[in-house]
C-alpha atoms as a PDB file:
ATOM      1  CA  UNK A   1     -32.875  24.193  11.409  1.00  0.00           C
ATOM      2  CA  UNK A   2     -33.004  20.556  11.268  1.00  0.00           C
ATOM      3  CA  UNK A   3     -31.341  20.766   7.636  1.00  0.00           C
ATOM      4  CA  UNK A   4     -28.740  22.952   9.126  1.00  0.00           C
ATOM      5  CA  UNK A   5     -27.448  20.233  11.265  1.00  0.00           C
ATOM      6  CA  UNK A   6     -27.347  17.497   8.325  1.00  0.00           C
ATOM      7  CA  UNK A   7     -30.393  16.264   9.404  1.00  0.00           C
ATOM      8  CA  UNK A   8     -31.947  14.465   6.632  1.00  0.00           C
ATOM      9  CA  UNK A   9     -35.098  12.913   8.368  1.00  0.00           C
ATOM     10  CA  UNK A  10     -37.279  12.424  10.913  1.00  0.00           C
ATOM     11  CA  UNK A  11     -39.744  10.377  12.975  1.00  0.00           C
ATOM     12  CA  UNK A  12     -41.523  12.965  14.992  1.00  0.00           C
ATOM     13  CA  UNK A  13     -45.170  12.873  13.580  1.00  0.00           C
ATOM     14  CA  UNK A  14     -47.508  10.904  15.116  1.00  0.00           C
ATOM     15  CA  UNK A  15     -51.007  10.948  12.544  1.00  0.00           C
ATOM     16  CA  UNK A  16     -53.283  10.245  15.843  1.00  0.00           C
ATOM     17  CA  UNK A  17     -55.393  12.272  17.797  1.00  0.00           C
ATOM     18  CA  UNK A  18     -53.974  12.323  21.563  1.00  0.00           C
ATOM     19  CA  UNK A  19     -55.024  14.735  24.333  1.00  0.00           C
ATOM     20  CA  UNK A  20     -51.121  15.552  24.569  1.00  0.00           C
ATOM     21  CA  UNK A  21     -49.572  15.641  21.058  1.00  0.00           C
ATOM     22  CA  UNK A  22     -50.715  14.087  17.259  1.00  0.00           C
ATOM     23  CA  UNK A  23     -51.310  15.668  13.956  1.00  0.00           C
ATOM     24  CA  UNK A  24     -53.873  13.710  12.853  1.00  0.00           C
ATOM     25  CA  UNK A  25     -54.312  14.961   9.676  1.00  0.00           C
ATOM     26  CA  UNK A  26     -50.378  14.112   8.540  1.00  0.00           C
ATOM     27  CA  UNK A  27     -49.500  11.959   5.816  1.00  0.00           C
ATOM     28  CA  UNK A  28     -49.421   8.057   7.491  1.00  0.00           C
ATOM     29  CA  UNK A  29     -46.333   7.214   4.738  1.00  0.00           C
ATOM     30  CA  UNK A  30     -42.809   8.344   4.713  1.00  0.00           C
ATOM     31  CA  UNK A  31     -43.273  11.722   2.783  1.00  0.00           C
ATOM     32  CA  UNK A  32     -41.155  15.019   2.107  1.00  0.00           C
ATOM     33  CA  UNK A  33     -41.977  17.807   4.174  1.00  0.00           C
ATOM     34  CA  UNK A  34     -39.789  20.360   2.170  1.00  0.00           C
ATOM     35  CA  UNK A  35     -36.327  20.950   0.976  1.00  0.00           C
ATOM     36  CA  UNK A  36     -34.880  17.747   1.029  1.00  0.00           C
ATOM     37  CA  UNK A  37     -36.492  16.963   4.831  1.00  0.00           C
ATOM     38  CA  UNK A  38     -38.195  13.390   4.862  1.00  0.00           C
ATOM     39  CA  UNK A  39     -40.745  12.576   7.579  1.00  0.00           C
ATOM     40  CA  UNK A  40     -41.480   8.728   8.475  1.00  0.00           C
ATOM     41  CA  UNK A  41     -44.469   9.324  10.739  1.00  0.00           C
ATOM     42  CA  UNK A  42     -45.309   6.819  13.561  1.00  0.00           C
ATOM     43  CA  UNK A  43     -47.314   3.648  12.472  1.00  0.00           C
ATOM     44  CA  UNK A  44     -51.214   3.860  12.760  1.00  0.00           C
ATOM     45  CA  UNK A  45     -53.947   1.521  11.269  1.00  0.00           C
ATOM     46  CA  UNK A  46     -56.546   3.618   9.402  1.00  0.00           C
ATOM     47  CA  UNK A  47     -60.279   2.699  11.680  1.00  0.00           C
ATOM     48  CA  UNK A  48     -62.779   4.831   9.741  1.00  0.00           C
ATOM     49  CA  UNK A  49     -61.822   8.137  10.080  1.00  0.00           C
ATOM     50  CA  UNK A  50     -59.407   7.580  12.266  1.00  0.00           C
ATOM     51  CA  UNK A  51     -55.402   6.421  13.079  1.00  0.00           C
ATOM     52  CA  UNK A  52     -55.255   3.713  16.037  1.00  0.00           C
ATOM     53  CA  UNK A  53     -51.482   4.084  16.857  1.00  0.00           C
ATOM     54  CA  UNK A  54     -50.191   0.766  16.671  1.00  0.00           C
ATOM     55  CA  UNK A  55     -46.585   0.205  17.189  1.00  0.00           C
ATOM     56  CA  UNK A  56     -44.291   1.528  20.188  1.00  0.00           C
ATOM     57  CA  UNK A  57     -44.585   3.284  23.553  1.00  0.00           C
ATOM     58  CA  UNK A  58     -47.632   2.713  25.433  1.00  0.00           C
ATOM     59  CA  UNK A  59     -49.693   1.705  22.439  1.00  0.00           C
ATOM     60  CA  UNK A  60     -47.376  -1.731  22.548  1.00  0.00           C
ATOM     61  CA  UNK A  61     -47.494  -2.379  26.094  1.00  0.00           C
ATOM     62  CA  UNK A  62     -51.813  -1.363  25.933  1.00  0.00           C
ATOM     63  CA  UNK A  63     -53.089  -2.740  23.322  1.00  0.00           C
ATOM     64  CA  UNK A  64     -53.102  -6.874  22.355  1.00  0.00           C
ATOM     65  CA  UNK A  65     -49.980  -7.898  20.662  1.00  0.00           C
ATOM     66  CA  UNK A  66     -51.847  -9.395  18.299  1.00  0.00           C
ATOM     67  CA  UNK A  67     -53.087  -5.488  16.931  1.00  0.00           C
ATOM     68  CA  UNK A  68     -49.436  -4.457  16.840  1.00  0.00           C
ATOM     69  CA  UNK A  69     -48.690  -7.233  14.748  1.00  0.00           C
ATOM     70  CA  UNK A  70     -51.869  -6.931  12.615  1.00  0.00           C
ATOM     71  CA  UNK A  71     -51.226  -3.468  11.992  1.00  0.00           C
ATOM     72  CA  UNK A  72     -47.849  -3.807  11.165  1.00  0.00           C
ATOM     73  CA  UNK A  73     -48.439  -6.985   8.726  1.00  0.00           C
ATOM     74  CA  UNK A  74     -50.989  -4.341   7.138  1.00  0.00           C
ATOM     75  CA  UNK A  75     -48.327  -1.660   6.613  1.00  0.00           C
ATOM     76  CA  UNK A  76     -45.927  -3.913   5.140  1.00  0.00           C
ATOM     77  CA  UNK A  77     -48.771  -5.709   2.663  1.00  0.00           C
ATOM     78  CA  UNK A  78     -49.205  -2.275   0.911  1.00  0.00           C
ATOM     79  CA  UNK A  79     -45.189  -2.289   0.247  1.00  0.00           C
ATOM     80  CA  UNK A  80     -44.793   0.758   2.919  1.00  0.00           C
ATOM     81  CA  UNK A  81     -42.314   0.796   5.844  1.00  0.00           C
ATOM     82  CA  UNK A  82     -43.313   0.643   9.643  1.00  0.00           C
ATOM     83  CA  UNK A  83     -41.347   2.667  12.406  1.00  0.00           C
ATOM     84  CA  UNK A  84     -41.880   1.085  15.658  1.00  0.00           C
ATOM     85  CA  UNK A  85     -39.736   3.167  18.900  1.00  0.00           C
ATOM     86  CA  UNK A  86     -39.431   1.788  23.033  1.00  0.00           C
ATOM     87  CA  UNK A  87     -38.455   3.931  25.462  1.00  0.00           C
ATOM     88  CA  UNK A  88     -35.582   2.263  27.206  1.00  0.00           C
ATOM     89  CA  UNK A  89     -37.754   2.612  31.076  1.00  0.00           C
ATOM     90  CA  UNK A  90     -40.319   0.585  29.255  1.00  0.00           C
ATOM     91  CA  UNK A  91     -37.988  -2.348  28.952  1.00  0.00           C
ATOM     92  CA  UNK A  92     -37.444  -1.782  33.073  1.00  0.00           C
ATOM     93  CA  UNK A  93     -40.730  -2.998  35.026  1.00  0.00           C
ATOM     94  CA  UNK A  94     -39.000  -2.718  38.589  1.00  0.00           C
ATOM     95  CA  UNK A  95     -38.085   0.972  37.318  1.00  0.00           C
ATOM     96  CA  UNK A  96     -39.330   3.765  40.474  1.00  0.00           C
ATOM     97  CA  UNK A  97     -42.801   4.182  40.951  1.00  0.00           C
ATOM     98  CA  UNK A  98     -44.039   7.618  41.425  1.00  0.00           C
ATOM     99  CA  UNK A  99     -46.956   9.273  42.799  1.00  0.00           C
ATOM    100  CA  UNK A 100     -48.775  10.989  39.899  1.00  0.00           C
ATOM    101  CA  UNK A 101     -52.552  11.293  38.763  1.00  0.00           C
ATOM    102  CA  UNK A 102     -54.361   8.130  37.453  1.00  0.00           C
ATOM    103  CA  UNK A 103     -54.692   9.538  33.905  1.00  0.00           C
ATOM    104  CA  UNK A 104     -50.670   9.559  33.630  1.00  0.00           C
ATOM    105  CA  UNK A 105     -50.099   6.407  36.130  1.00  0.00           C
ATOM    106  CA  UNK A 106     -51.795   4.110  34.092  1.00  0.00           C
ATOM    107  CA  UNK A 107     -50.449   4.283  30.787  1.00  0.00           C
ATOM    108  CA  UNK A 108     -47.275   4.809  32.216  1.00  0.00           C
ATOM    109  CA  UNK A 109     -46.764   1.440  34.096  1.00  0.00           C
ATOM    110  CA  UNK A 110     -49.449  -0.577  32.784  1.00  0.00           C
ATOM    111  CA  UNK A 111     -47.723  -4.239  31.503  1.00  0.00           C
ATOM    112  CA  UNK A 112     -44.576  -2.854  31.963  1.00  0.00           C
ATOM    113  CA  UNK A 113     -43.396  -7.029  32.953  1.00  0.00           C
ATOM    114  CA  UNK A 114     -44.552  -7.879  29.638  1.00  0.00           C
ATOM    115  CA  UNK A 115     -42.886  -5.573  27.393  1.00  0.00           C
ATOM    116  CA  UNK A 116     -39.286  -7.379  27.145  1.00  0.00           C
ATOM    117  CA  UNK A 117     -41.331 -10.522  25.538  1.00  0.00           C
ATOM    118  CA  UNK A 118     -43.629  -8.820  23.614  1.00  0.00           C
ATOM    119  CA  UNK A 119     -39.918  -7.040  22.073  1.00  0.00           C
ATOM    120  CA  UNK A 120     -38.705 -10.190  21.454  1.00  0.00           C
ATOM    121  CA  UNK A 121     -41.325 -11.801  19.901  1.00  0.00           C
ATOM    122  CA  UNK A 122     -41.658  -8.606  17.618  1.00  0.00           C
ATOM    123  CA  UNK A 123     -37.689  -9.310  16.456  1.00  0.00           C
ATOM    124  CA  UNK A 124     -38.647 -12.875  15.692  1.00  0.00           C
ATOM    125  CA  UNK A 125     -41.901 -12.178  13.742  1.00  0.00           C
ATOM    126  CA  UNK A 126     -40.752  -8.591  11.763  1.00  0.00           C
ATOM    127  CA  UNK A 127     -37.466  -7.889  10.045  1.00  0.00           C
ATOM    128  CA  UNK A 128     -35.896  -4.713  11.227  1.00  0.00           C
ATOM    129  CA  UNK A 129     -33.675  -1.831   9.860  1.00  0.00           C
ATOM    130  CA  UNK A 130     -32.176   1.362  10.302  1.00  0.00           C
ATOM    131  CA  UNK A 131     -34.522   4.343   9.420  1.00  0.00           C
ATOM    132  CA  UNK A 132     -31.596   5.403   6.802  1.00  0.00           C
ATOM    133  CA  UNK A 133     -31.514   2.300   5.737  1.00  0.00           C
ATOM    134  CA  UNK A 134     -34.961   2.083   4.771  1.00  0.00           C
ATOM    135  CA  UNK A 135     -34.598   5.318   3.012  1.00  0.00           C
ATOM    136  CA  UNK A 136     -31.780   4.690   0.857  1.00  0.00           C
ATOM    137  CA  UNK A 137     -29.670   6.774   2.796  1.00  0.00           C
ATOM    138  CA  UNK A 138     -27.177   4.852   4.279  1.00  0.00           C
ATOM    139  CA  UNK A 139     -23.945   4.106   2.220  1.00  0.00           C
END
């Protein structure tokens, strides 16, 4: 389907294990998943056995700064790409506040204040590009 509608890749796989979504047996690097389709799974730092997620959403605004920017130094060492993704609320700490269970109401607004300057400081410290871009894709 994706194909169908010129899609030519995609950034939906996260390699973790997460009591909500995660394959965490996917490829970490930007690989082909079949006829043309190019995956460029979410950025995770190989612990063991396991993928810590290390870039974007929660995982930014969670875990040290200093991780993120380990992890993604890491990634870029071995010559391989790093996708990194915000939602837009999470740059809004004043955004509405609702009742919900602990599980969800932590993640959700936990150092939400901090998030614009740990963004900027990631744009001063990491060079940036389209996904396309980094693919070759882009004319």
């Amino acid at each position: 389907m994706l194909q169908e509608c010129s899609i030519t890749f995609d950034s939906s796989v996260f390699p973790v294990k997460n009591y909500r979504y995660g394959i965490p047996d996917s490829p970490r690097w930007i690989h082909e998943v079949g006829d043309g389709l190019v995956e460029f799974p979410l950025p995770t730092y190989r612990l063991g056995k396991r993928n810590i997620p290390i870039a974007g959403g929660a995982y930014f605004r969670i875990f040290p700064y200093t991780l993120t920017r380990f992890g993604l130094s890491e990634i870029n060492s071995t010559g391989h790409a790093a996708a990194f993704y915000i939602h837009p609320w999470e740059l809004d700490p004043d955004h509405p506040r609702l009742s919900v269970a602990r599980r969800i109401r932590i993640p959700h607004y936990w150092n939400l204040k901090a998030t614009e300057g740990r963004l900027r400081r990631l744009m001063r410290e990491f060079r940036f590009a389209p996904m396309g871009e980094v693919l070759g894709l882009d004319a």
